[in-house]
C-alpha atoms as a PDB file:
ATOM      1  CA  UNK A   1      19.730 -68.306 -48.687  1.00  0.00           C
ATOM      2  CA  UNK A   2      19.883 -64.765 -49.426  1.00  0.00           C
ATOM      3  CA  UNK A   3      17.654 -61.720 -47.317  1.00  0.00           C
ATOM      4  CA  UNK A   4      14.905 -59.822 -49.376  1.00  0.00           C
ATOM      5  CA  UNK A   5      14.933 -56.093 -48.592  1.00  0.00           C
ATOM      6  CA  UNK A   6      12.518 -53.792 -50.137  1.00  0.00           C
ATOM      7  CA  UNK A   7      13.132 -50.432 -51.811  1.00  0.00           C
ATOM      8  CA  UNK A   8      11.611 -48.556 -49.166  1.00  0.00           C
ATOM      9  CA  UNK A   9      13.967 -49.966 -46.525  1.00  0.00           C
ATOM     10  CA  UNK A  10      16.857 -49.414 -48.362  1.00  0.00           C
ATOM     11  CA  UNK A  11      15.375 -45.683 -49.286  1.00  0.00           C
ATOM     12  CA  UNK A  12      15.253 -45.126 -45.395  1.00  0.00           C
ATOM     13  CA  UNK A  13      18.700 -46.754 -44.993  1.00  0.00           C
ATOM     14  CA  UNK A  14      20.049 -44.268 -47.314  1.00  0.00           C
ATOM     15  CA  UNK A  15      17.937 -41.336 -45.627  1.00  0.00           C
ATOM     16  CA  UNK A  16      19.862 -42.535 -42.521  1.00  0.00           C
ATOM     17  CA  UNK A  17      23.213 -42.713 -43.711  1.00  0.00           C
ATOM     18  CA  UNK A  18      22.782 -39.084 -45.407  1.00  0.00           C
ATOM     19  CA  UNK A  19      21.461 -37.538 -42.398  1.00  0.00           C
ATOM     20  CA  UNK A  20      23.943 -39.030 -39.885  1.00  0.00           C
ATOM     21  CA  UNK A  21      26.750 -36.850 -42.367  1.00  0.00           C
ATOM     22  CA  UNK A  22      25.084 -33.807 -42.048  1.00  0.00           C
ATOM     23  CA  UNK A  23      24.445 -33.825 -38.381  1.00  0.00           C
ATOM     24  CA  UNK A  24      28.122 -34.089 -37.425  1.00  0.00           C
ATOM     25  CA  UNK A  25      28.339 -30.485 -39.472  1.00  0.00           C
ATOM     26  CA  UNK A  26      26.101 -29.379 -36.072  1.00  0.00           C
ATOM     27  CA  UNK A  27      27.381 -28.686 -33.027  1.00  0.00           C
ATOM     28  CA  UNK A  28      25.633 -28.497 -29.235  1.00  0.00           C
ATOM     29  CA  UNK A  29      26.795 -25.127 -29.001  1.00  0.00           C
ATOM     30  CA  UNK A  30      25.440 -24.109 -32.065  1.00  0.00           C
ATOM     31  CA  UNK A  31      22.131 -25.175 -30.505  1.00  0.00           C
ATOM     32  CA  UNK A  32      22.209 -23.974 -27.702  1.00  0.00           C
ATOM     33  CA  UNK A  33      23.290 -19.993 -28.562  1.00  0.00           C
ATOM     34  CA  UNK A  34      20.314 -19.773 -31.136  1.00  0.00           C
ATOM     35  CA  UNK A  35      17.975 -21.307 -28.405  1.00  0.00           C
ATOM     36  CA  UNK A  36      19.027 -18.155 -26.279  1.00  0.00           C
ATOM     37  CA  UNK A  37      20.005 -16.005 -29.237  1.00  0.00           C
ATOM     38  CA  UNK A  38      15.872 -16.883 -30.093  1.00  0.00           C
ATOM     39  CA  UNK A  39      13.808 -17.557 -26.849  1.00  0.00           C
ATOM     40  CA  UNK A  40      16.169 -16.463 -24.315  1.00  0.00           C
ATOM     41  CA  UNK A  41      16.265 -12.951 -24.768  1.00  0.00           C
ATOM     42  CA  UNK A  42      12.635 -12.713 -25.185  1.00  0.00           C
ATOM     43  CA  UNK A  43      10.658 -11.391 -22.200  1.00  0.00           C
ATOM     44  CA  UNK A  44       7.586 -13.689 -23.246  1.00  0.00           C
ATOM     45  CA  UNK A  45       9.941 -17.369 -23.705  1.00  0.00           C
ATOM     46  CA  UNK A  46      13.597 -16.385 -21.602  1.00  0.00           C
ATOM     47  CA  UNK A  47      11.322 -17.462 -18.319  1.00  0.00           C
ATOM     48  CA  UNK A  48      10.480 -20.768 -19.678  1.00  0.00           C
ATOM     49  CA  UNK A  49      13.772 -21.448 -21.521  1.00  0.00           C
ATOM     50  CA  UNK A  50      15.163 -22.572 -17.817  1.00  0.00           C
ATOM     51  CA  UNK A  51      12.668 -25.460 -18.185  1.00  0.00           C
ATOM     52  CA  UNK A  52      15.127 -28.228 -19.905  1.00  0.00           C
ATOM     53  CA  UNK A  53      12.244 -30.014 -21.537  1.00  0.00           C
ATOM     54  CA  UNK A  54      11.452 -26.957 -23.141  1.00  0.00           C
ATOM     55  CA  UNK A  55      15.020 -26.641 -24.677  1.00  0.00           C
ATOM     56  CA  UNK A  56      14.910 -30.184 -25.690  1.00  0.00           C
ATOM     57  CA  UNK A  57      12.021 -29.573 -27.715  1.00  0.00           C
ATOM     58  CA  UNK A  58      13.640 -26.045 -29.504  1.00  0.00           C
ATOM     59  CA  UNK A  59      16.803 -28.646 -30.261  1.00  0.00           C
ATOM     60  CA  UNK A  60      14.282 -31.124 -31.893  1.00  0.00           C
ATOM     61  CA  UNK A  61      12.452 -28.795 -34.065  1.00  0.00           C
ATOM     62  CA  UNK A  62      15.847 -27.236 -34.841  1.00  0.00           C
ATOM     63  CA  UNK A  63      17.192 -30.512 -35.767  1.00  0.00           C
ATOM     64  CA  UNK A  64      14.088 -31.601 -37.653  1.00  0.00           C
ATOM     65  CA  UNK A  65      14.529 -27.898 -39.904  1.00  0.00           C
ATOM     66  CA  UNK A  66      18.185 -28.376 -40.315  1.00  0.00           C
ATOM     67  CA  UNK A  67      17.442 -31.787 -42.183  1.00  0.00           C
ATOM     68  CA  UNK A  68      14.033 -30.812 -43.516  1.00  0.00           C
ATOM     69  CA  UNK A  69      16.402 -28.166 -45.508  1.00  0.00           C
ATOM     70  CA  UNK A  70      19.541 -30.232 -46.196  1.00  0.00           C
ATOM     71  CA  UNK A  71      17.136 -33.226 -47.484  1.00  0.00           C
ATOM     72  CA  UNK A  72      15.468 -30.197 -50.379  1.00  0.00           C
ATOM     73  CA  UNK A  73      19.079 -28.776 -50.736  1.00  0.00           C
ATOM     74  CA  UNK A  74      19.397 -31.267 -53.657  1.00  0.00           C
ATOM     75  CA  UNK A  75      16.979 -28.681 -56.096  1.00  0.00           C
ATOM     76  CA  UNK A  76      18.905 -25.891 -55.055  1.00  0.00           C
ATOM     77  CA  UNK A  77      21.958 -27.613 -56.284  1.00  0.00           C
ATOM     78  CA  UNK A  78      20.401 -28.415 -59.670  1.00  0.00           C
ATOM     79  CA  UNK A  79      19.925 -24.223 -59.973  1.00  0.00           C
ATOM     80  CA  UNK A  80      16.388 -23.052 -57.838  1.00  0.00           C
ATOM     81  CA  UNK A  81      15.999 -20.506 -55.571  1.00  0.00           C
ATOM     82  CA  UNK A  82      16.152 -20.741 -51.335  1.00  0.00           C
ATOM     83  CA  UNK A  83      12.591 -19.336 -51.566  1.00  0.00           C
ATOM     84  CA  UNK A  84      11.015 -21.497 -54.119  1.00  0.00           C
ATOM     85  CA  UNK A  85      12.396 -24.593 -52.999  1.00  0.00           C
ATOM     86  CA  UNK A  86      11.093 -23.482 -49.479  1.00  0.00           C
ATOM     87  CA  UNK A  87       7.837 -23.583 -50.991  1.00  0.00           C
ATOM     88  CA  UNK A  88       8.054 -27.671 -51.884  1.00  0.00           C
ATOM     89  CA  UNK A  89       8.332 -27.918 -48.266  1.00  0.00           C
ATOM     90  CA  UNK A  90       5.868 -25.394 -47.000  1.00  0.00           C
ATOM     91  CA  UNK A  91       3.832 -27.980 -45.733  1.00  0.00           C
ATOM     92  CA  UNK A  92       6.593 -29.466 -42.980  1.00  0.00           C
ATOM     93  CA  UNK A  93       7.985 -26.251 -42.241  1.00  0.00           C
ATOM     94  CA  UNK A  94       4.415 -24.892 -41.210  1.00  0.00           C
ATOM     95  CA  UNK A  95       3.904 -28.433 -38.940  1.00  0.00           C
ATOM     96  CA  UNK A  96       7.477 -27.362 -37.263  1.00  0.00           C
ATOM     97  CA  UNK A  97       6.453 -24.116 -36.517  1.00  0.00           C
ATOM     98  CA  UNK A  98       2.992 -25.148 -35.567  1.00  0.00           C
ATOM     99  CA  UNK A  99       4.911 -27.556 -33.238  1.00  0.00           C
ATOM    100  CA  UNK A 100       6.735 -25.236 -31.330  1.00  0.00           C
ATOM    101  CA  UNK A 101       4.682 -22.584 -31.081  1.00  0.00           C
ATOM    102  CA  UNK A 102       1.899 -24.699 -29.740  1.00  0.00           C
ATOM    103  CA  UNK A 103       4.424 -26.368 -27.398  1.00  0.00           C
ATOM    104  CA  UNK A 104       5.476 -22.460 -25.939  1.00  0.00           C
ATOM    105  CA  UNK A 105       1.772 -21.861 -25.255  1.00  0.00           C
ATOM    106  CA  UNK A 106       1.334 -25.412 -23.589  1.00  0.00           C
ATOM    107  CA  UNK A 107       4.125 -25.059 -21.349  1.00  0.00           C
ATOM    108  CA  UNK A 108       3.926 -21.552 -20.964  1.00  0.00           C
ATOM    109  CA  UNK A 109       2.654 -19.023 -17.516  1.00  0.00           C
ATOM    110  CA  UNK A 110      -0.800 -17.736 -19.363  1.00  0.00           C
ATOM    111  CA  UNK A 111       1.206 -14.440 -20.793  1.00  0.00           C
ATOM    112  CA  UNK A 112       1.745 -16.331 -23.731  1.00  0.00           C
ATOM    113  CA  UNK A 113      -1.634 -15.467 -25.525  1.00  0.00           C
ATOM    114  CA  UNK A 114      -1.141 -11.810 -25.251  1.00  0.00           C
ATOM    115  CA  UNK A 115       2.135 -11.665 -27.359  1.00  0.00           C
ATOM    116  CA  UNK A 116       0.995 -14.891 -29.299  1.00  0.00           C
ATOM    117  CA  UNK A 117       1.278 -13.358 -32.480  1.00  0.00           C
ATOM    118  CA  UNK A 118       4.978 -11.769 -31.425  1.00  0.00           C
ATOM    119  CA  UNK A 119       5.888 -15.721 -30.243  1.00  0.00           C
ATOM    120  CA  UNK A 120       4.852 -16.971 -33.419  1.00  0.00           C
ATOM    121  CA  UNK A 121       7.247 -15.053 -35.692  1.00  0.00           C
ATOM    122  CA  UNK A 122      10.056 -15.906 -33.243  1.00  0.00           C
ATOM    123  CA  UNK A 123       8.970 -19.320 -33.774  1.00  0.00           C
ATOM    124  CA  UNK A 124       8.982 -18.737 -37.734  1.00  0.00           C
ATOM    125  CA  UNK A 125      12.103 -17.096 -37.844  1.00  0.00           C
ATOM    126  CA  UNK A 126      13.964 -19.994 -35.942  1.00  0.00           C
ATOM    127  CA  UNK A 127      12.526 -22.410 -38.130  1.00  0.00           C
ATOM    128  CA  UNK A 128      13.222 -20.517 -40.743  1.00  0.00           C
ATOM    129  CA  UNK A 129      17.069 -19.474 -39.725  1.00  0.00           C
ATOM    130  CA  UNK A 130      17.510 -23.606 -39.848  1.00  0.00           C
ATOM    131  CA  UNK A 131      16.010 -24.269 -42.451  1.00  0.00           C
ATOM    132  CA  UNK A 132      18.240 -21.948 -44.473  1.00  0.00           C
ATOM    133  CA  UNK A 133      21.721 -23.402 -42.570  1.00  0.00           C
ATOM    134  CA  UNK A 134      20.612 -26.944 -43.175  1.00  0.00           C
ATOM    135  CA  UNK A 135      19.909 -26.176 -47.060  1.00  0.00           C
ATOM    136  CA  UNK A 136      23.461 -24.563 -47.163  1.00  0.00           C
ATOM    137  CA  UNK A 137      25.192 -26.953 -45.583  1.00  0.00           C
ATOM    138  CA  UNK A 138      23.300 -29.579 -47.693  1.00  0.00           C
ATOM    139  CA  UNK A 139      23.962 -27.745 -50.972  1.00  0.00           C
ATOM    140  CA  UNK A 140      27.474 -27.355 -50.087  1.00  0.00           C
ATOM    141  CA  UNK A 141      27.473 -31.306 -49.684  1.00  0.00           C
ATOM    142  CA  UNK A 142      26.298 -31.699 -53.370  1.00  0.00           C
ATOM    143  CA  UNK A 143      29.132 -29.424 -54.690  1.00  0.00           C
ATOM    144  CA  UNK A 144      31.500 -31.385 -52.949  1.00  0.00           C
ATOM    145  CA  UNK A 145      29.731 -34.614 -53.722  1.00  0.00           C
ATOM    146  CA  UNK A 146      29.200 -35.761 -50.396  1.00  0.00           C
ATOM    147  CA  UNK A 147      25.932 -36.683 -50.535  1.00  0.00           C
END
């Protein structure tokens, strides 16, 4: 007797499978010198950067970029801009950012909603810095037919 599988599980097997090979381009210490590189040298975050469930959660969002912009690398391959393929994915890269930020001003002392407009565009811009290596890496992947 043979097993039914439906297109959607074999979709997310694939999704699986391709994000697995990207990942091992990452290392720990790449996530850990942009967490400090980011929120560390930041008088509003370095404070609450010693807090390890706060770095967990920068290393998830950064994780979650990184694939969000290896998984739309595949239209920059066939010949778009970074930018306007960054706009197909506006939507998830806002959530991230949302994510993170709102996470900051949970966790954070109370100083946090003085400089909330400051912590946001940190928050952007390291969403936005892996976003950008995750869509390299992933076009890079195409060229070489890795994907």
């Amino acid at each position: 007797m043979t097993v039914i599988t439906t297109f959607r599980e074999k979709r997310r097997e694939k999704q699986m499978k391709y994000e697995r090979s990207v990942l091992r381009d990452l290392s720990i210490q790449t996530l850990k010198e942009r967490v400090q590189h980011y929120f560390g040298s930041s008088r509003i975050t370095s404070g609450m950067i010693m807090n390890t469930g706060i770095e967990e959660a920068c290393y998830d969002i950064a994780l979650e970029a990184y694939l969000l912009g290896a998984k739309f690398s595949k239209f920059g391959y066939f010949g778009e801009e970074p930018d306007q393929v960054r706009l197909r994915c506006v939507n998830e890269e806002k959530h991230l950012i949302d994510t993170i930020y709102n996470f900051f001003l949970f966790w954070g002392s109370g100083e946090e909603g003085v400089m909330s407009e400051t912590l946001y565009y940190q928050c952007e811009q390291y969403v936005h810095v892996w976003w950008r290596e995750g869509f390299e890496k992933g076009q890079r992947r195409h060229k070489l037919r890795l994907h």
